[in-house]
Protein backbone atom coordinates (compact mmCIF):
# COMPACT_ATOMS: atom_id res chain seq x y z
CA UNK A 1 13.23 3.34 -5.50
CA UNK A 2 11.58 6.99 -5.05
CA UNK A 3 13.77 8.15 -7.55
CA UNK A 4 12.86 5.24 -9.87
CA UNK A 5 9.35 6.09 -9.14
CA UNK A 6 9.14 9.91 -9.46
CA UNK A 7 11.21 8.89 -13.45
CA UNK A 8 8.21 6.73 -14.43
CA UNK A 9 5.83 9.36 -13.45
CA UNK A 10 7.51 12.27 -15.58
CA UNK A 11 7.81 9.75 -18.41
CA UNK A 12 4.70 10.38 -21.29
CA UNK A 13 2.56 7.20 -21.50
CA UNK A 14 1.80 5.26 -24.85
CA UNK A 15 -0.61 6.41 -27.40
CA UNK A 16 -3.40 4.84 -28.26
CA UNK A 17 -5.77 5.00 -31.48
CA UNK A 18 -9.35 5.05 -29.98
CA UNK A 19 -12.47 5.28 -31.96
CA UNK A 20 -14.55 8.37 -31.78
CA UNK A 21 -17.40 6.42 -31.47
CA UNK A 22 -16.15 4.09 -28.16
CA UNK A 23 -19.03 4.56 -25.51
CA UNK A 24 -16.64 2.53 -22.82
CA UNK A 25 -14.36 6.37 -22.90
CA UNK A 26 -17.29 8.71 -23.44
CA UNK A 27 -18.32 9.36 -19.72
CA UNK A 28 -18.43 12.67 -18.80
CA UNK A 29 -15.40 14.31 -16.44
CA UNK A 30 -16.48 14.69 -12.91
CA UNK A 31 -14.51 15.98 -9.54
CA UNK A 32 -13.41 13.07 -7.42
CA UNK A 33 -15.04 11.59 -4.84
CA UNK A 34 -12.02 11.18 -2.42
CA UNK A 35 -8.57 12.66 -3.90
CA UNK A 36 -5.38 10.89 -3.77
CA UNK A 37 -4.71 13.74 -1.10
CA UNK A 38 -6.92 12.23 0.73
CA UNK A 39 -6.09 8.85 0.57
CA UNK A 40 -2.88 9.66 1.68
CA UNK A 41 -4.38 10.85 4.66
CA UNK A 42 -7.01 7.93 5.22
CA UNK A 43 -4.82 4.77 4.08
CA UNK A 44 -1.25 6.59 4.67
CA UNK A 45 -1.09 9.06 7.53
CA UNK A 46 -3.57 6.57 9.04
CA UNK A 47 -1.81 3.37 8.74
CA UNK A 48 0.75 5.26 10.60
CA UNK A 49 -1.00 5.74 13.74
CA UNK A 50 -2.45 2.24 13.80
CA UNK A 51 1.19 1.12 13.61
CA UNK A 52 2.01 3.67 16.43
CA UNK A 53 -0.11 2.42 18.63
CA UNK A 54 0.36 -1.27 18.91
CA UNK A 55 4.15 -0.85 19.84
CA UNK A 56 3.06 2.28 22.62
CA UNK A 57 0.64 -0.90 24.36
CA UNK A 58 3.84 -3.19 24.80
CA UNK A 59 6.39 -1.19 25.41
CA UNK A 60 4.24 0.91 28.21
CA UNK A 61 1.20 -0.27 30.55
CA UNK A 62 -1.35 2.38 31.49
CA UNK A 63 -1.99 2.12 35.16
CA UNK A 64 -4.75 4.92 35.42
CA UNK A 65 -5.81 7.91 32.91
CA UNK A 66 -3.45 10.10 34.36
CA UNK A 67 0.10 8.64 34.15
CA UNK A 68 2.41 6.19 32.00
CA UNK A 69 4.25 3.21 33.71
CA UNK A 70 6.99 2.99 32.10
CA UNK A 71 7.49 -0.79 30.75
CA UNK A 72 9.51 -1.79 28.43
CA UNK A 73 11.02 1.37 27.53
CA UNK A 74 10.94 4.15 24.80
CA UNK A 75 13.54 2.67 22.84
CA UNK A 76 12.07 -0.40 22.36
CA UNK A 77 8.78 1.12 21.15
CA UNK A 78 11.02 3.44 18.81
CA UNK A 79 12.81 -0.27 17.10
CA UNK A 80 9.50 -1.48 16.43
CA UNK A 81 7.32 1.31 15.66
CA UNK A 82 10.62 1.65 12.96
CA UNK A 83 10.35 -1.46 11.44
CA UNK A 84 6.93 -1.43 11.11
CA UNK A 85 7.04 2.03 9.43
CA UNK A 86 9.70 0.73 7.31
CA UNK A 87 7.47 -2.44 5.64
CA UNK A 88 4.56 0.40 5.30
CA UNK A 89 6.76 2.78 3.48
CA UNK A 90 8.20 -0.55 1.72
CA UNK A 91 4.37 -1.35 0.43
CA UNK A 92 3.86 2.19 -0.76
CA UNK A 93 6.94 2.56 -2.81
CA UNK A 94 6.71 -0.59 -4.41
CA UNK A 95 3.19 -0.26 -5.44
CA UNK A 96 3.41 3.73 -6.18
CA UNK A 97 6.39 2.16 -8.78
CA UNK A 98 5.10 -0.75 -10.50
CA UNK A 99 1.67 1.16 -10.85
CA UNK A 100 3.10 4.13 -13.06
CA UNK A 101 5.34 1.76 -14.94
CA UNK A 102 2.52 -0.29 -15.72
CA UNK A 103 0.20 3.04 -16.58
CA UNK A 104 2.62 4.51 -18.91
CA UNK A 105 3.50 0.72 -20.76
CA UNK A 106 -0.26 0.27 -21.11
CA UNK A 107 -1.61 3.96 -22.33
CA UNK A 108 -5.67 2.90 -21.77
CA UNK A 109 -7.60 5.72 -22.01
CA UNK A 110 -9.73 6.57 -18.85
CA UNK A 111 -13.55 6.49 -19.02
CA UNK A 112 -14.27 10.13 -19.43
CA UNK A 113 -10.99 10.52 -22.16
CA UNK A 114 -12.71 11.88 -24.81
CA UNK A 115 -14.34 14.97 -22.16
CA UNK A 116 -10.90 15.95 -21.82
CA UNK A 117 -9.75 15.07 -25.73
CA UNK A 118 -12.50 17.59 -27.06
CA UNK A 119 -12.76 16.57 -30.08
CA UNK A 120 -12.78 18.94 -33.16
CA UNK A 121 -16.23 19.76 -34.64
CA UNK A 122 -17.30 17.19 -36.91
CA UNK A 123 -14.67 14.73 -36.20
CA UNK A 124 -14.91 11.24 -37.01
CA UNK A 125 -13.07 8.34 -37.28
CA UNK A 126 -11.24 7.06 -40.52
CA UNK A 127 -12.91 4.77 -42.97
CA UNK A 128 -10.36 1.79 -42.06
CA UNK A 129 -9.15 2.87 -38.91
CA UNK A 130 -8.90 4.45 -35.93
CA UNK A 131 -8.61 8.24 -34.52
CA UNK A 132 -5.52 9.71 -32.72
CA UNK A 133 -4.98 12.17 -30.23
CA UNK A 134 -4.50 15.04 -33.27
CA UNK A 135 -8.51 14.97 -33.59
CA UNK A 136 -7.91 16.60 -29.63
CA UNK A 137 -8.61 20.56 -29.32
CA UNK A 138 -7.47 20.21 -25.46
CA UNK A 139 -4.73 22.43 -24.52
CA UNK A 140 -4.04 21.39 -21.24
CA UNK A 141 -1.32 18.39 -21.87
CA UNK A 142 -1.06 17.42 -18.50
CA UNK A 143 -5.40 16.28 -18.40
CA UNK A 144 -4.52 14.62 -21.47
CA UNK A 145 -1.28 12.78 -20.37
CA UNK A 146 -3.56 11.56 -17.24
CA UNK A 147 -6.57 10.85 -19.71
CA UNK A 148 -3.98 7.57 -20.92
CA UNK A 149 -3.15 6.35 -17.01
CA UNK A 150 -6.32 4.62 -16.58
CA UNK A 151 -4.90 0.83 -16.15
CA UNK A 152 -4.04 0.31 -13.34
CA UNK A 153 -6.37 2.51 -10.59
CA UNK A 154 -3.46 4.38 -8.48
CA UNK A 155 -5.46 5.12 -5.98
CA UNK A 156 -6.72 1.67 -5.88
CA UNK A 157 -3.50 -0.16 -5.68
CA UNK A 158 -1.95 2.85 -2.76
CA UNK A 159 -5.20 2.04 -1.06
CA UNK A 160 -5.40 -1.86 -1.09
CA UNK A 161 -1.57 -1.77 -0.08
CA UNK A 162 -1.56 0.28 2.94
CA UNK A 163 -4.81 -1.42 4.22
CA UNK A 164 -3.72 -4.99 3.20
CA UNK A 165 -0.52 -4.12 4.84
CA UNK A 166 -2.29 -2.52 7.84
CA UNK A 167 -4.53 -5.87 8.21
CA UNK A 168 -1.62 -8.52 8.56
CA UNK A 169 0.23 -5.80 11.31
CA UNK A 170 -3.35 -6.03 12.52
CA UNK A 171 -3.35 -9.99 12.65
CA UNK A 172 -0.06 -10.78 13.91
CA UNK A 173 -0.03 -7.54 16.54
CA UNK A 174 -4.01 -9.22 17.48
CA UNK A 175 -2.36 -12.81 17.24
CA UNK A 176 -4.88 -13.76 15.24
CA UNK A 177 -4.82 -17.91 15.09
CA UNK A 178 -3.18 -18.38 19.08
CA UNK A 179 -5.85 -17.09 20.83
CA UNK A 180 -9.52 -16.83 21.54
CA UNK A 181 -12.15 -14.55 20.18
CA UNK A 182 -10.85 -15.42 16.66
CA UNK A 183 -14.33 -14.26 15.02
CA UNK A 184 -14.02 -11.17 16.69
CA UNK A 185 -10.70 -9.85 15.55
CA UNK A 186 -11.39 -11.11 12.35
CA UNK A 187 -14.09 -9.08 11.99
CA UNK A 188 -12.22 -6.09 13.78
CA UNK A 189 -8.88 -6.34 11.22
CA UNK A 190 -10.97 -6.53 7.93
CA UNK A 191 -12.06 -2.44 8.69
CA UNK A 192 -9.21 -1.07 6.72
CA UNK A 193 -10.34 -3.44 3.42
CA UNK A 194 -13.59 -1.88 3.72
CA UNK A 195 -11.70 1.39 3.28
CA UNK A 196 -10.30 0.17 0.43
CA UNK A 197 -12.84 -1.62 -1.45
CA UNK A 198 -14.66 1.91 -1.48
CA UNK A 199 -11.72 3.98 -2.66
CA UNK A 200 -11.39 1.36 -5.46
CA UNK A 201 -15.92 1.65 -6.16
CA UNK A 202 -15.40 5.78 -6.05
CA UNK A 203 -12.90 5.48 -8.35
CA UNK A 204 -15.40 3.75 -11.53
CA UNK A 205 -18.63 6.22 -10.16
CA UNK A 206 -15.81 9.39 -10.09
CA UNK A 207 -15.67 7.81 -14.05
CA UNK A 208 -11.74 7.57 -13.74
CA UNK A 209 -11.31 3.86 -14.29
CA UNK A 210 -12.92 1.15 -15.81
CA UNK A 211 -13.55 -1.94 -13.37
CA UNK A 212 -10.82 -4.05 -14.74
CA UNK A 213 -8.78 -1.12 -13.79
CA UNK A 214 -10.23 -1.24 -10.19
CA UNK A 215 -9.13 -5.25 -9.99
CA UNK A 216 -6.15 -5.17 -11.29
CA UNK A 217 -4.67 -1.98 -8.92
CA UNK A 218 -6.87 -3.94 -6.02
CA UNK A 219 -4.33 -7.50 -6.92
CA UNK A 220 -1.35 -5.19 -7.03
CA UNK A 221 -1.44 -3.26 -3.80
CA UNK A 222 -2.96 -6.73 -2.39
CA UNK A 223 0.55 -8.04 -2.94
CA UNK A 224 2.79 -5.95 -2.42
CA UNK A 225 1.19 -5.31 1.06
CA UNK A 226 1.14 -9.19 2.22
CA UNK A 227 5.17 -9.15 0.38
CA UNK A 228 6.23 -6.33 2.21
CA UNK A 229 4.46 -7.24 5.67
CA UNK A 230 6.44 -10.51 5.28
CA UNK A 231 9.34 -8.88 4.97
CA UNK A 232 9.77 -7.82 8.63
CA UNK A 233 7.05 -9.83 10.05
CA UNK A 234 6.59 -13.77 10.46
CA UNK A 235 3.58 -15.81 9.60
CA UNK A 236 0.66 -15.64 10.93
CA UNK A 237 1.07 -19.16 12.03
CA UNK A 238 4.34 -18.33 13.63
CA UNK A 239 4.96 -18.69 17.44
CA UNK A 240 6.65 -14.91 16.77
CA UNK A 241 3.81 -13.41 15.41
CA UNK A 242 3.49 -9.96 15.80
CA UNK A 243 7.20 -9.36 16.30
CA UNK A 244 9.57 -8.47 13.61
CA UNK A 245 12.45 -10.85 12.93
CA UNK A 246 15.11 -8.20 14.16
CA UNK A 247 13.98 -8.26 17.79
CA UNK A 248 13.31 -12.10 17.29
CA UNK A 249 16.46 -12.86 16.54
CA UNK A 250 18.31 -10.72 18.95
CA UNK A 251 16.14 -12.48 21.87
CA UNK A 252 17.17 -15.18 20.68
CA UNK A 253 20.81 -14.86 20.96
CA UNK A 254 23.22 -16.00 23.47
CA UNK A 255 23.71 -13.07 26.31
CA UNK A 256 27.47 -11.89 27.32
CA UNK A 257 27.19 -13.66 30.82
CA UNK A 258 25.57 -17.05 29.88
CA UNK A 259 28.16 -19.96 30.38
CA UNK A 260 28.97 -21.37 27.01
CA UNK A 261 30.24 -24.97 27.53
CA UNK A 262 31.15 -27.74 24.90
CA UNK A 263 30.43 -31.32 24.14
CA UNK A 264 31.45 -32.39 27.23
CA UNK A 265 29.57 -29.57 29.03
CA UNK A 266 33.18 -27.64 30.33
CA UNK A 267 32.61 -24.41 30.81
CA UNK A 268 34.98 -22.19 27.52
CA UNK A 269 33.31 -18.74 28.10
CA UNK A 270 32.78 -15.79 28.54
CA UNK A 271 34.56 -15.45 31.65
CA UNK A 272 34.90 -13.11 34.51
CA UNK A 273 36.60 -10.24 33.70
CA UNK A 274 36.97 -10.93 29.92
């Protein structure tokens, strides 16, 4: 899938006639608010330790500040910590994918496109029609190529993904609907959307997207972070909540050494020695 994904960024969008005269494209180009660099660290590198942390808790208890008990063990904290790094990674992907497909099918021209088109000197648009990108003086093909990514907002949909992601492992790790103090955790596991909402608002100030841009990346990542939580994880309804369907089912299994018997409760294994 990162293959697929680094093809549909190399891959020129579609291009669009636009009009000259369209005030929804003539915004002027600014510097980002938060680059995608830094969303990567925020929603990515962050989401990682989050994820980290909630396995180190069960698999170890902290008896004082100076020294670990061990618990449950390190490789138990390594399964789980992998799994849940594995539906992250999952949600990132996926969205990353779909996003740059969808930019390059749709070609809409970001708000500030005609700051980096630079139109020629006493350019206008046809009599019955519409301008191309051969009014454009811009030399730099690369601003230009982005100029048509507008729909959907990357950073948007990477953002909402990771967080949304980040709030079920959140829920289920918190146990969200089994126990008490319900209004409190709620209120605790909707921080990362905050995160996200604003990455999404920065992105229509920054004059990078248009707002339908902003909803439509904020859907996307919104899905494929609840699809690939539910990959690994249960329900939130689900006795096993919190614990990924690997280790559920293996705990669930028969051990070696438990008497099997059959219908008429005889005893046919395993046996000693066997």
């Amino acid at each position: 899938m990162g293959i697929i994904w680094g093809a549909f960024s190399a891959v020129h969008p579609h291009k669009r006639q636009f009009s000259l005269e369209d005030k929804t494209i003539s915004y002027k180009l600014k510097e980002d608010t938060i680059p995608f660099w830094a969303a990567i660290v925020l929603c990515g590198v962050g989401s990682v330790v989050f994820i980290a942390l909630f396995p180190a808790f069960r698999a170890f208890e902290w008896p004082n500040q100076s020294s670990l008990k061990k618990k449950k063990g390190m490789a138990w904290f390594a399964r789980e910590f992998h799994i849940g790094l594995l539906g992250l990674a999952m949600a990132i992907v996926l969205t990353l994918m779909i996003t740059d497909m969808v930019k390059n099918v749709a070609g809409r021209h970001r708000p500030d496109f005609l700051a980096r088109c630079k139109p020629k000197s006493g350019s206008a648009d046809p009599e019955w029609g519409l301008s191309d990108d051969s009014v454009c003086t811009q030399t730099d093909m690369s601003l230009m190529r982005d100029g048509m990514r507008s729909f959907p907002s990357g950073h948007t949909s990477f953002s909402f993904s990771t967080m949304v992601y980040l709030t079920f492992y959140f829920a289920g790790h918190f146990k969200l609907y089994h126990t008490s103090s319900r209004a409190i955790k709620a209120f605790s596991i909707f921080f990362p959307l905050l995160l996200a909402m604003y990455i999404g608002v920065s992105r229509t100030n920054d004059n990078r997207h248009h707002w339908q841009d902003v909803l439509g990346g904020a859907l996307l990542g919104t899905f494929f972070g609840w699809f690939s939580y539910r990959l690994y994880y249960p329900d939130l309804m689900s006795d096993d909540v919190g614990t990924p369907y690997d280790i559920t089912r293996e705990a669930k299994l028969p051990s070696r050494n438990t008497p099997q018997t059959d219908s008429r409760g005889n005893q046919i294994g395993p046996y000693p020695g066997v």
